[in-house]
Protein backbone atom coordinates (compact mmCIF):
# COMPACT_ATOMS: atom_id res chain seq x y z
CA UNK A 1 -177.38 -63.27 41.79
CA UNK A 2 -179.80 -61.15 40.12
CA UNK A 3 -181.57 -58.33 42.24
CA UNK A 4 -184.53 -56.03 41.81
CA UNK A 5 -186.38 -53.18 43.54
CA UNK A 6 -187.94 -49.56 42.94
CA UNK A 7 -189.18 -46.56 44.64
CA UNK A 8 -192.14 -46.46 46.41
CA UNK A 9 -195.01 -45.44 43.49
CA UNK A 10 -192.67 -47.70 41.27
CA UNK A 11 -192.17 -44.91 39.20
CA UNK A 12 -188.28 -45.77 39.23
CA UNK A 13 -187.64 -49.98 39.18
CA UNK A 14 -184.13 -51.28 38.35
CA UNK A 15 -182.31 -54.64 38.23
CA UNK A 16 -178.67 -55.41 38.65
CA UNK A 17 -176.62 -58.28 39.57
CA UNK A 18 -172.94 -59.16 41.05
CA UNK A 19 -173.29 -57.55 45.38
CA UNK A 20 -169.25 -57.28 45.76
CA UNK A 21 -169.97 -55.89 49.21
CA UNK A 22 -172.15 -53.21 51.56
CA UNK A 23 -172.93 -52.50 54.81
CA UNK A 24 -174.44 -50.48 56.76
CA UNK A 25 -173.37 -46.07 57.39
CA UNK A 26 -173.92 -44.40 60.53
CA UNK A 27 -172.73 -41.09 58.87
CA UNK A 28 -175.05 -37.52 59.02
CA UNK A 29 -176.24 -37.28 55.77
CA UNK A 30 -177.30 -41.40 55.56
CA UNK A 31 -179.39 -40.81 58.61
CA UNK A 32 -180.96 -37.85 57.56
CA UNK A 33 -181.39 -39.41 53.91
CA UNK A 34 -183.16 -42.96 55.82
CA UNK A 35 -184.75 -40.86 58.16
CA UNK A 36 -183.48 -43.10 60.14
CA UNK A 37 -180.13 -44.06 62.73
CA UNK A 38 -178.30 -45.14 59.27
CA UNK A 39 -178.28 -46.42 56.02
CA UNK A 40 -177.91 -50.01 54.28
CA UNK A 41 -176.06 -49.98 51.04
CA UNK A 42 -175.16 -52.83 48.75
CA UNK A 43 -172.03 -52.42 46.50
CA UNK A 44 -172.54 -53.35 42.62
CA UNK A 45 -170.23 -52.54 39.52
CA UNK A 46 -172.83 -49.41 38.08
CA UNK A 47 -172.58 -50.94 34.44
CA UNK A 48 -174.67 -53.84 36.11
CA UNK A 49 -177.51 -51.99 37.23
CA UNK A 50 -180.15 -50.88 34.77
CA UNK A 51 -182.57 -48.39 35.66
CA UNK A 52 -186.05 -47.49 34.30
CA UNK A 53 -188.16 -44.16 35.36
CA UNK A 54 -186.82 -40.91 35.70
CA UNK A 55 -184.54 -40.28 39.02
CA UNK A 56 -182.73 -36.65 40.39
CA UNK A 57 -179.87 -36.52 41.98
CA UNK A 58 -178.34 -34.82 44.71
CA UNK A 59 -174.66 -33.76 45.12
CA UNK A 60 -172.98 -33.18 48.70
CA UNK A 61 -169.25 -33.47 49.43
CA UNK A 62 -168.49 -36.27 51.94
CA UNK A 63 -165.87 -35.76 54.67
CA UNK A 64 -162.92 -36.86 52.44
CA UNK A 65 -164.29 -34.60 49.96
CA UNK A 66 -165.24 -36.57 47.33
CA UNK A 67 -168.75 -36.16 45.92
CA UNK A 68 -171.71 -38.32 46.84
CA UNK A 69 -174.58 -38.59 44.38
CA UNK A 70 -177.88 -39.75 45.75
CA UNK A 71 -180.53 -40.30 43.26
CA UNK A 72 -184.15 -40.40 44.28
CA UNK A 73 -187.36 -40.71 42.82
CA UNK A 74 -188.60 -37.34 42.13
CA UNK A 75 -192.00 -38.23 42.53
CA UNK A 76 -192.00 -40.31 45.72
CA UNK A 77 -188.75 -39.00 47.17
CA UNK A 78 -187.44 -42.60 47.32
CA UNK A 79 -184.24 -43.16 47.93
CA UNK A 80 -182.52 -45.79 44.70
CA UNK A 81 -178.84 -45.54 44.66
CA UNK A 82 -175.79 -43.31 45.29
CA UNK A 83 -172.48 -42.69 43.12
CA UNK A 84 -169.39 -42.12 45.42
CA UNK A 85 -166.25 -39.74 42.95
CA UNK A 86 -163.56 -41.68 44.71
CA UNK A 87 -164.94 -45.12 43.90
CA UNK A 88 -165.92 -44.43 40.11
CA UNK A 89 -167.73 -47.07 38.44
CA UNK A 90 -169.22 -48.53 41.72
CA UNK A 91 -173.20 -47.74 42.66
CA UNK A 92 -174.19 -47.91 46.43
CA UNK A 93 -177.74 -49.31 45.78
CA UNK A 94 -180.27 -48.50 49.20
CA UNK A 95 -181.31 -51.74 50.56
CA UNK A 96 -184.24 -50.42 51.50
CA UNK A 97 -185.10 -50.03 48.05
CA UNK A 98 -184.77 -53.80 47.35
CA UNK A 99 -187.92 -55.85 46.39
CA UNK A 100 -186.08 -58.76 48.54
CA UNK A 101 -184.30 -57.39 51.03
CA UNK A 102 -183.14 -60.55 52.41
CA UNK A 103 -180.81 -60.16 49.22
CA UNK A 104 -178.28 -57.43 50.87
CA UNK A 105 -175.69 -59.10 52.44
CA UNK A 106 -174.02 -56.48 54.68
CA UNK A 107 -170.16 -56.83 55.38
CA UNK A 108 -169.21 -54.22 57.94
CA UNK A 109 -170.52 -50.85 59.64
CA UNK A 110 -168.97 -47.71 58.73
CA UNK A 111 -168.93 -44.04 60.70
CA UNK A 112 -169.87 -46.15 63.89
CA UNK A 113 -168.66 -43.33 66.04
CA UNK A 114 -171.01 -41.30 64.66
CA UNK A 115 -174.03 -43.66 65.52
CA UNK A 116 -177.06 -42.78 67.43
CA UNK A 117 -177.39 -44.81 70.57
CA UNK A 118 -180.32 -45.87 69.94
CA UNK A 119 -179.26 -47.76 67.02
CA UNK A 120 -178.14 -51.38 67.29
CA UNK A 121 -174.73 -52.18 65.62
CA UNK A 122 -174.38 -56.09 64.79
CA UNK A 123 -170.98 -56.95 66.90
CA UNK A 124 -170.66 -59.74 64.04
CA UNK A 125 -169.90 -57.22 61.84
CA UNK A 126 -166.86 -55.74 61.05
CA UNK A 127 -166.86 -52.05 62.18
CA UNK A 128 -164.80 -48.70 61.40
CA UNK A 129 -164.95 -45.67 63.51
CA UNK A 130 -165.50 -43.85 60.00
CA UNK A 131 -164.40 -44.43 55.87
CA UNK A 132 -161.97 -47.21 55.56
CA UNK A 133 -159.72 -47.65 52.41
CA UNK A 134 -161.06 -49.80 49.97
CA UNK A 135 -158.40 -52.19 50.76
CA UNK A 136 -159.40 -52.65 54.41
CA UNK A 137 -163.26 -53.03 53.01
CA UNK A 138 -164.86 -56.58 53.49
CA UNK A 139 -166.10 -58.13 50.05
CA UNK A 140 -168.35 -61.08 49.37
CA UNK A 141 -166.45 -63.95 47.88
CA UNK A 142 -168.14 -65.18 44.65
């Protein structure tokens, strides 16, 4: 299913297709990027999202230390997608970004011990107390 969405002044707009998963991340640096309790991320193959307008990036080690990129709008500070070392060749696109968002289809909760308690976990959803392995990771079926 094809997908579309931008940044805020629209500066940045992309469209992609094939979700293979997402959910939602309770971790410290996807609250502080939402500015909110976490952050909703659908999974796509990066060589099936194409993105127009210029975007920055920003590099932190996660806690297994691989290196999440976050790219942004650099006008509106809009948060697009992020690129994750240890799963090369996958982009983590924000849901909140999403011109739909009834298009995400989240699969699980990740870092839940790490989530605010003031933020409401869906008990239909799969959860981990932090990173699973990619083989323990829900997927959508196509």
């Amino acid at each position: 299913m094809k997908f579309e969405g931008g940044c805020l002044c629209n500066a940045v707009r992309y469209e992609g297709y094939d979700q293979q998963g997402g959910g939602h991340c309770h971790c410290i640096d996807c609250r502080k990027t939402s500015g909110t309790g976490h952050g909703s991320h659908m999974v796509v193959p990066q060589d099936k999202l194409k993105v127009s307008g210029e975007i920055k990036f920003f590099d932190k080690p996660s806690d297994s230390g691989n290196i999440v990129s976050r790219s942004f709008c650099p006008t509106c500070g809009s948060a697009i997608y992020s690129k994750n070392s240890g799963m090369p060749g996958m982009a983590f696109v924000r849901a909140s970004s999403l011109d739909d968002p009834n298009v995400f289809q989240p699969q699980m909760v990740v870092y839940k011990k790490r989530a605010a308690n003031w933020d409401f976990i869906d008990p239909t959803l799969p959860s981990f107390a932090g990173m699973p392995s990619i083989q323990d990771m829900p997927v959508i079926e196509a």
